[in-house]
Structure formats: structure tokens, C-alpha cells
PDB file of N, CA and C in Angstrom:
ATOM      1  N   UNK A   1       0.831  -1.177   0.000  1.00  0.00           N
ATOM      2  CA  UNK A   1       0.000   0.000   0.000  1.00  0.00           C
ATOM      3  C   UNK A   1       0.881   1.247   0.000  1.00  0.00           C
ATOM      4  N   UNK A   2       0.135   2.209  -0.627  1.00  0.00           N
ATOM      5  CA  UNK A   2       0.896   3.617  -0.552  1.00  0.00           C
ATOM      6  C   UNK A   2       0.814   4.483   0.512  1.00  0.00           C
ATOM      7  N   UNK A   3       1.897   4.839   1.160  1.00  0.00           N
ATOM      8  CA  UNK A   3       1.474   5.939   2.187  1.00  0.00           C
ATOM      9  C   UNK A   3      -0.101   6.820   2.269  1.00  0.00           C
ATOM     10  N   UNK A   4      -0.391   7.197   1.086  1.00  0.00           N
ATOM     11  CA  UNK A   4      -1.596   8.231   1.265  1.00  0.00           C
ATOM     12  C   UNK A   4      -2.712   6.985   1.332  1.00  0.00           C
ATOM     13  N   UNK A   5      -2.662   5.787   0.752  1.00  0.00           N
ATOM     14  CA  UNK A   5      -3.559   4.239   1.373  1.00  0.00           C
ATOM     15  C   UNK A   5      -3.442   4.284   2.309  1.00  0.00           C
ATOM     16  N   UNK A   6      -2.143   4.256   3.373  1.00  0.00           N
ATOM     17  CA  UNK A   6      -2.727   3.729   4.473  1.00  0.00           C
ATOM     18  C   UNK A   6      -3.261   4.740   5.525  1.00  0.00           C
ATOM     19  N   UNK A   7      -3.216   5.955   5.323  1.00  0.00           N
ATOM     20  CA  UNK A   7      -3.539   7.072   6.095  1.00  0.00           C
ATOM     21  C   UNK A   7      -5.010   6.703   5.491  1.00  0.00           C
ATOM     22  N   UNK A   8      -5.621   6.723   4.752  1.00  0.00           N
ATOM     23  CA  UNK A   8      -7.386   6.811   3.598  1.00  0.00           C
ATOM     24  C   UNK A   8      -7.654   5.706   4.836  1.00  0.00           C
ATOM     25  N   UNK A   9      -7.175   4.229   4.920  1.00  0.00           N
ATOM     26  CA  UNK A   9      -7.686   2.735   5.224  1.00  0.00           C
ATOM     27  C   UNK A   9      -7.666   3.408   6.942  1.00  0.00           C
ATOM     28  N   UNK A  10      -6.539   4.008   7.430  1.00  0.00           N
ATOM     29  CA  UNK A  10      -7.099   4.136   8.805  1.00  0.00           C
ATOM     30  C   UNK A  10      -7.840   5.018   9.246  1.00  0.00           C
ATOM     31  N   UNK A  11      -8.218   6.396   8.328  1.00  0.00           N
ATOM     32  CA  UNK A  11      -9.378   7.272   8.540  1.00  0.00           C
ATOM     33  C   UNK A  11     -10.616   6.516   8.629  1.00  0.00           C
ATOM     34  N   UNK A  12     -10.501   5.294   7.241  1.00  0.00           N
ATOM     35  CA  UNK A  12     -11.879   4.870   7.514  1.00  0.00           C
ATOM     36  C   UNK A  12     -12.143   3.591   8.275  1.00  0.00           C
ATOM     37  N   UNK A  13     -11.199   3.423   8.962  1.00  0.00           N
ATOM     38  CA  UNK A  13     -11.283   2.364  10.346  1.00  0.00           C
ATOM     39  C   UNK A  13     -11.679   2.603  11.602  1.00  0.00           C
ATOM     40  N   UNK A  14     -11.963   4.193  11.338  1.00  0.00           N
ATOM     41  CA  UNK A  14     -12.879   5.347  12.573  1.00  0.00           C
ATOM     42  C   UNK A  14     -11.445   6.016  12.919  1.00  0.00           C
ATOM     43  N   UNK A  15     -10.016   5.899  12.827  1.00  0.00           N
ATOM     44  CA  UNK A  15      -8.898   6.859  13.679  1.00  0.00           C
ATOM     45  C   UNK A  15      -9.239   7.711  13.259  1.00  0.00           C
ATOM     46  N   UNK A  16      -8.784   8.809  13.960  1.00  0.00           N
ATOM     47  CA  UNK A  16      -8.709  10.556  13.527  1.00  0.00           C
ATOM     48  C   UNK A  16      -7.525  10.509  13.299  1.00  0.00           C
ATOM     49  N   UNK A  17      -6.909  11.649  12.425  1.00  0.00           N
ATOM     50  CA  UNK A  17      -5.555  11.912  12.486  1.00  0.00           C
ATOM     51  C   UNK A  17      -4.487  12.075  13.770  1.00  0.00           C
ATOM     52  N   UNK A  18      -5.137  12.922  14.716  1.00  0.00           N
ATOM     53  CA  UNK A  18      -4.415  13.020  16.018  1.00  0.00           C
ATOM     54  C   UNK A  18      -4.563  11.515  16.652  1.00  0.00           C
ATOM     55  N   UNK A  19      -5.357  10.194  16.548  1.00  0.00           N
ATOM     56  CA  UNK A  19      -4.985   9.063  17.083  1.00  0.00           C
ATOM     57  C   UNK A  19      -4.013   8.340  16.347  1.00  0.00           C
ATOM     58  N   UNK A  20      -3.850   8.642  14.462  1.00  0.00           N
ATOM     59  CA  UNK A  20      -2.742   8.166  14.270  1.00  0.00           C
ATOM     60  C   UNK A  20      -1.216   9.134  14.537  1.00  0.00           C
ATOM     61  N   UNK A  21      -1.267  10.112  14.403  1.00  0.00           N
ATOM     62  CA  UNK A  21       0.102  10.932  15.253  1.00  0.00           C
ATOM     63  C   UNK A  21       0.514   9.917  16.352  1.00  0.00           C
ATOM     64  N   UNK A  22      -0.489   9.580  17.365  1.00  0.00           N
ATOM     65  CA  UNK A  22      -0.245   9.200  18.703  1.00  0.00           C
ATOM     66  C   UNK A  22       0.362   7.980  18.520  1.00  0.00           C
ATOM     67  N   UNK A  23      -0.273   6.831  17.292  1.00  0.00           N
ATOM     68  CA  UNK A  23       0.203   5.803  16.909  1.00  0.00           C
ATOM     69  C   UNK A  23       1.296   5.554  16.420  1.00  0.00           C
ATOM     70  N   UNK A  24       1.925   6.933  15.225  1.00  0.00           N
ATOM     71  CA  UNK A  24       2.654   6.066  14.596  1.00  0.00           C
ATOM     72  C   UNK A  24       4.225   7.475  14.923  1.00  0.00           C
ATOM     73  N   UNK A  25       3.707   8.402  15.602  1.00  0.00           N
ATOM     74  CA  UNK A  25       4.999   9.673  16.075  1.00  0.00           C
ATOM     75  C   UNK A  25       4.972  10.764  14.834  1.00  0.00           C
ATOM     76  N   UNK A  26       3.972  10.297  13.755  1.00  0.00           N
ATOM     77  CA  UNK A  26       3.954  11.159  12.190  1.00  0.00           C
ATOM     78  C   UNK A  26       3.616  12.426  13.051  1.00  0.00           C
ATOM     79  N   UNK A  27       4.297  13.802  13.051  1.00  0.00           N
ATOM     80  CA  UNK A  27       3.084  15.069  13.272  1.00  0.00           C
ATOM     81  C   UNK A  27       2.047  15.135  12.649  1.00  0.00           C
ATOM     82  N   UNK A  28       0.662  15.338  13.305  1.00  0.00           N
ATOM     83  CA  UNK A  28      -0.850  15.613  12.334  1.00  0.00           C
ATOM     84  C   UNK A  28      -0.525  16.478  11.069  1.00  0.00           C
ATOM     85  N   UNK A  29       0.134  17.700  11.319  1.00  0.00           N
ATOM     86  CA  UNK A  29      -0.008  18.221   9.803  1.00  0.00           C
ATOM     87  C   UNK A  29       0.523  17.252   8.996  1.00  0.00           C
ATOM     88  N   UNK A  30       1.432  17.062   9.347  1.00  0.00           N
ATOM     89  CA  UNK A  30       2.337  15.517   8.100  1.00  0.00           C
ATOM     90  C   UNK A  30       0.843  14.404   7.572  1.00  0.00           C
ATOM     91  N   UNK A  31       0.546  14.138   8.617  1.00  0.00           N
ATOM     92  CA  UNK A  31      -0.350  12.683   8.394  1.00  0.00           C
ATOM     93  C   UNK A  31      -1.369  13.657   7.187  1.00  0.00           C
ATOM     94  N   UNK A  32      -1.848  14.961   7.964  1.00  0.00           N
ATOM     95  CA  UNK A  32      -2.866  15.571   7.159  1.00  0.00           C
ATOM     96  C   UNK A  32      -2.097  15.537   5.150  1.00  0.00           C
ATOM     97  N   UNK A  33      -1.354  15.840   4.755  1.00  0.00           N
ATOM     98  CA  UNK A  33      -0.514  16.201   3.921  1.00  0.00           C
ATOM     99  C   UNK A  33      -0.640  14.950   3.122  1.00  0.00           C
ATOM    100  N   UNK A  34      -0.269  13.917   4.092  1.00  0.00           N
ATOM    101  CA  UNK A  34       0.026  12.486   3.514  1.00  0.00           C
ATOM    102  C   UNK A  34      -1.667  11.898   2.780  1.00  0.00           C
ATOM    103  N   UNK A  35      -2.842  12.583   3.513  1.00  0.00           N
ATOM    104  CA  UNK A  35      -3.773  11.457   3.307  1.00  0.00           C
ATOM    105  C   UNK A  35      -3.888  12.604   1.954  1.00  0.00           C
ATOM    106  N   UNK A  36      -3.758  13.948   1.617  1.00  0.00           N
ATOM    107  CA  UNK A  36      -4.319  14.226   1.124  1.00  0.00           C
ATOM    108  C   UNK A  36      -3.798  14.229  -0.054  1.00  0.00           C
ATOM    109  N   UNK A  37      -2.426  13.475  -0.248  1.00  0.00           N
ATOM    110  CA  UNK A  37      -1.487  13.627  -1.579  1.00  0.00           C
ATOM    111  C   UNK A  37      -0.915  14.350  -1.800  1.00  0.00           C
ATOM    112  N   UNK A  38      -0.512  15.691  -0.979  1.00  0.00           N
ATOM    113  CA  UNK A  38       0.387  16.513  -1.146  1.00  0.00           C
ATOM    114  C   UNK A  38       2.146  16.118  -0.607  1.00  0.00           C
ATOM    115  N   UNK A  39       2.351  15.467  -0.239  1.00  0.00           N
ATOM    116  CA  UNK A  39       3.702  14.516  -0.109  1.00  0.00           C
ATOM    117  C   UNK A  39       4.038  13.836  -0.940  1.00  0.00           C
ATOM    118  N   UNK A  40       5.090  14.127  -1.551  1.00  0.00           N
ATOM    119  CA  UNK A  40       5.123  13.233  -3.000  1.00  0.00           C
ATOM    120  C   UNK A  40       6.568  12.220  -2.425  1.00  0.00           C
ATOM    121  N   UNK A  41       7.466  12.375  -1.111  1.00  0.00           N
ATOM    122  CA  UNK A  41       8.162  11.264  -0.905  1.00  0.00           C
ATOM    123  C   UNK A  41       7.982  11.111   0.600  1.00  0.00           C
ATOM    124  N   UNK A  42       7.607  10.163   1.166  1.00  0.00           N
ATOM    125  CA  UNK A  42       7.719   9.921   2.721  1.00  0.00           C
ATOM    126  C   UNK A  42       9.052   9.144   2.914  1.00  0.00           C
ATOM    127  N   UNK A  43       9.609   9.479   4.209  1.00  0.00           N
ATOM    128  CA  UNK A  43      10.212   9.197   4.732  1.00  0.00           C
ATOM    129  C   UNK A  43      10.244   7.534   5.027  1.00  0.00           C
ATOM    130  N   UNK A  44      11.318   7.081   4.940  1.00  0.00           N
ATOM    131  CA  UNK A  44      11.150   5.532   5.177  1.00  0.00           C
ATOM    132  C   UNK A  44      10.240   5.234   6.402  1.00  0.00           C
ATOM    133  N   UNK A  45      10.883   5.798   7.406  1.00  0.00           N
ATOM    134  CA  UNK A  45      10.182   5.620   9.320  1.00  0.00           C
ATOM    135  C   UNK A  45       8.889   5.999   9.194  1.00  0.00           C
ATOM    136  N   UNK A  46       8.296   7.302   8.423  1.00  0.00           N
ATOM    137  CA  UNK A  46       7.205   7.219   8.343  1.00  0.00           C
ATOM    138  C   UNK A  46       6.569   6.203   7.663  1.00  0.00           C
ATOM    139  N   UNK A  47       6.620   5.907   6.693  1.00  0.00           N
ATOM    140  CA  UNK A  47       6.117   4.619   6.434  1.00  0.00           C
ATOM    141  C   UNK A  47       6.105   3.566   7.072  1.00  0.00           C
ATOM    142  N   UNK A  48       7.055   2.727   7.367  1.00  0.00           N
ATOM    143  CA  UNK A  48       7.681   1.691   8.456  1.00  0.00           C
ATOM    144  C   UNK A  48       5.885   2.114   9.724  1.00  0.00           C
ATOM    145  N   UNK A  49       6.300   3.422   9.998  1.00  0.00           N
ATOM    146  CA  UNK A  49       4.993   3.176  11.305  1.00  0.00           C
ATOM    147  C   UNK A  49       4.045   3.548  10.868  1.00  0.00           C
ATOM    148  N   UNK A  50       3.280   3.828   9.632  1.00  0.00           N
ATOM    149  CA  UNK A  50       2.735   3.954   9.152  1.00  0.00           C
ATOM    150  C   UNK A  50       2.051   2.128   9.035  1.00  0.00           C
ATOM    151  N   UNK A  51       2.396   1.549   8.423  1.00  0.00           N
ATOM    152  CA  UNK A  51       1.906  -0.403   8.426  1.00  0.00           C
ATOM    153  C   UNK A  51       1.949  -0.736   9.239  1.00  0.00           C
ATOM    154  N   UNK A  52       2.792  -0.321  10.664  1.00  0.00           N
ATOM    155  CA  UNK A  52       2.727  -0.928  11.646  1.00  0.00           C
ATOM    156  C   UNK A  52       1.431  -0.709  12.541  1.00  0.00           C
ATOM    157  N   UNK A  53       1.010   0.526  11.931  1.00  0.00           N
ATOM    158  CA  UNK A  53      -0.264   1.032  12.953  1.00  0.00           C
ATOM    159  C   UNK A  53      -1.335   0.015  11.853  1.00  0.00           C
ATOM    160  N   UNK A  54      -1.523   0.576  10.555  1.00  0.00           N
ATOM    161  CA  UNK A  54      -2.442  -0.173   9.788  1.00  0.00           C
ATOM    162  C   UNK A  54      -2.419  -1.554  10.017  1.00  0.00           C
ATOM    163  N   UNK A  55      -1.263  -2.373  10.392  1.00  0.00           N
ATOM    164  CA  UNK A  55      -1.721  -3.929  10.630  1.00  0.00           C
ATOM    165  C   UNK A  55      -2.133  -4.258  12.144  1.00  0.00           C
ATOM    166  N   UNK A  56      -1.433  -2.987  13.179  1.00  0.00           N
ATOM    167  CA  UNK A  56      -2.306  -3.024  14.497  1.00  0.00           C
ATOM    168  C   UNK A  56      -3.857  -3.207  14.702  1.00  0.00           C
ATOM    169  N   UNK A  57      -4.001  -1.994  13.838  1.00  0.00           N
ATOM    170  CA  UNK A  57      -6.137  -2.049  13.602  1.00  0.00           C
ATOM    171  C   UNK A  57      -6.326  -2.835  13.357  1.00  0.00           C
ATOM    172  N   UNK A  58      -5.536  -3.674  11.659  1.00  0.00           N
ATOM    173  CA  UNK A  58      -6.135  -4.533  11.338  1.00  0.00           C
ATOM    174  C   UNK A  58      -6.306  -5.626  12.484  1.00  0.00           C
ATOM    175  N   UNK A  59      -5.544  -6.069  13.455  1.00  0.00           N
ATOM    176  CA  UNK A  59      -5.448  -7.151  14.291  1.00  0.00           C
ATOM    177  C   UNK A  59      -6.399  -6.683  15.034  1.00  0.00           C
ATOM    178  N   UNK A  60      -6.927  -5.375  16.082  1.00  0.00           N
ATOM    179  CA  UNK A  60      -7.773  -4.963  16.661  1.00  0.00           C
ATOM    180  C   UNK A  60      -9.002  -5.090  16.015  1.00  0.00           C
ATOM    181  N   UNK A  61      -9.883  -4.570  14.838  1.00  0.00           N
ATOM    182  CA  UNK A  61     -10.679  -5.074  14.356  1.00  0.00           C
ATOM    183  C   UNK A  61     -11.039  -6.745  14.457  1.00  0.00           C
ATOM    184  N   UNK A  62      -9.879  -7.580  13.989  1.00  0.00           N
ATOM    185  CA  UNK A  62     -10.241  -8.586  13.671  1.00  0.00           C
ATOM    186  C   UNK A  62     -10.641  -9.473  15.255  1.00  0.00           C
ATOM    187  N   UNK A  63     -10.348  -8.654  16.645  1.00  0.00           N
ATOM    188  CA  UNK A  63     -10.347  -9.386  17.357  1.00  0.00           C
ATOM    189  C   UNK A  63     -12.001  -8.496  18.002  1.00  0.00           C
ATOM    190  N   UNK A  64     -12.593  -7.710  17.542  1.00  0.00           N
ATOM    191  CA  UNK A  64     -13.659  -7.211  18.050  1.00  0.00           C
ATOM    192  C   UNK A  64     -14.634  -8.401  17.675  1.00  0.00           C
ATOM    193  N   UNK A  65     -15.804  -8.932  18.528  1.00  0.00           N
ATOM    194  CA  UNK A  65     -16.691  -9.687  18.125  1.00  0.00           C
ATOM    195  C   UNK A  65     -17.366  -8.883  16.983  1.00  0.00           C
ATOM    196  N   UNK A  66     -18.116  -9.591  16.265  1.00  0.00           N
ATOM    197  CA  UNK A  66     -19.467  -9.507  15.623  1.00  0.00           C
ATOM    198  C   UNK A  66     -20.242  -8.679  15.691  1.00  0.00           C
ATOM    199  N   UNK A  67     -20.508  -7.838  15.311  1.00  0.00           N
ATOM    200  CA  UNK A  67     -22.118  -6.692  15.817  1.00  0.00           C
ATOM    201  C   UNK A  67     -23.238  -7.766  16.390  1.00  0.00           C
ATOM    202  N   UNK A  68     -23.468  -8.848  15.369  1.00  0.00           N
ATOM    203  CA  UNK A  68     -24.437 -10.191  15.922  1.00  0.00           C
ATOM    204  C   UNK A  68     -24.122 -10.735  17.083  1.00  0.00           C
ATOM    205  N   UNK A  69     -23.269 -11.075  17.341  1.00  0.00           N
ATOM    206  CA  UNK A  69     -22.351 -11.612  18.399  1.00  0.00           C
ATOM    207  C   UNK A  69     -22.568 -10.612  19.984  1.00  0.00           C
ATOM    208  N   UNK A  70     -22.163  -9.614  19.544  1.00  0.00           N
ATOM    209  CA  UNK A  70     -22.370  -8.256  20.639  1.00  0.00           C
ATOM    210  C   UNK A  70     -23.522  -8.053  21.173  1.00  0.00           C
ATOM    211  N   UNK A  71     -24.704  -8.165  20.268  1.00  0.00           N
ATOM    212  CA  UNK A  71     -26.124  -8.151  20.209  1.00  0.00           C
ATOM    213  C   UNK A  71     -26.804  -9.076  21.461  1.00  0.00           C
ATOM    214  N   UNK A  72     -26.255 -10.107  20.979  1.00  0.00           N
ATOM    215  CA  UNK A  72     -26.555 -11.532  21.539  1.00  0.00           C
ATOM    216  C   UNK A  72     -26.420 -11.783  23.042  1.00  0.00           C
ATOM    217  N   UNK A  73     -24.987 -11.431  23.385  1.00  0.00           N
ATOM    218  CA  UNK A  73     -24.544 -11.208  24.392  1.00  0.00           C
ATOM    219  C   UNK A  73     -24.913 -10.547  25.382  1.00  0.00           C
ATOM    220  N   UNK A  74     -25.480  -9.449  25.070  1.00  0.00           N
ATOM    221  CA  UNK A  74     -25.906  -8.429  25.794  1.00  0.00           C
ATOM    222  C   UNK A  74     -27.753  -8.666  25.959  1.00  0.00           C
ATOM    223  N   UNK A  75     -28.288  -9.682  25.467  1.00  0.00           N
ATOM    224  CA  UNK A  75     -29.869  -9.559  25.753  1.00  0.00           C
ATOM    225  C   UNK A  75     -29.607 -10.722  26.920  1.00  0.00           C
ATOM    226  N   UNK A  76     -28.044 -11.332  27.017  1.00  0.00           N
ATOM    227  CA  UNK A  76     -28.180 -12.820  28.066  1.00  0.00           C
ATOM    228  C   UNK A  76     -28.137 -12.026  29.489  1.00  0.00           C
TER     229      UNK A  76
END
């Protein structure tokens, strides 16, 4: 994935920019810059924590139950 991908994939995983700053050490204006395509080379490290946060969510997502599952749970 391209830097300005993985900033797009974690906006729409619900982060805000200031939770990925916090995640990955990028400053918000940077991250802002990055999602919006105005960075035409990132920095290796930014990138590097850049996937590292995107495969974090991904693992966090994948360990959230079910909306069905959640549902369920909660009428027991």
C-alpha cells in the first residue's frame, strides 16, 4: 500500500488523524498532507509506522466480536 492508502484505510477504520500521530509519532499536519497527496516522498520511518499502525487495527478489528455476536450477548 501507498502511504496516502494507508492514512485513507485508517481514517476509515474510525482513527482521527491526532490518534494516528499518537500511533505512529507522524506530526498531524504531516499525516494531514500524507492522506491528502500533497507529499510526493515519505520518509522511510514514516512509512515503516505507518503499516505498523495499519496492521495493528487490522489485528484490533479482527479481534472485536461480531455486531451479531455483541447483540446476543448483551440480551443474556
Amino acid at each position: 500500500m501507498k502511504p496516502r492508502e494507508l492514512v485513507l484505510a485508517l481514517r476509515a477504520m474510525g482513527l482521527t488523524q491526532k490518534q494516528i500521530e499518537q500511533r505512529t509519532g507522524i506530526p498531524q499536519p504531516t499525516i494531514s498532507k500524507i492522506g491528502l497527496g500533497r507529499v510526493a516522498d515519505v520518509m522511510s520511518r514514516h512509512y515503516v509506522a505507518l503499516v505498523a499502525a495499519y496492521e495493528q487495527r487490522v489485528r484490533e478489528e479482527t479481534l472485536k466480536p461480531a455486531p451479531e455476536a455483541r447483540r446476543r450477548s448483551a440480551k443474556r
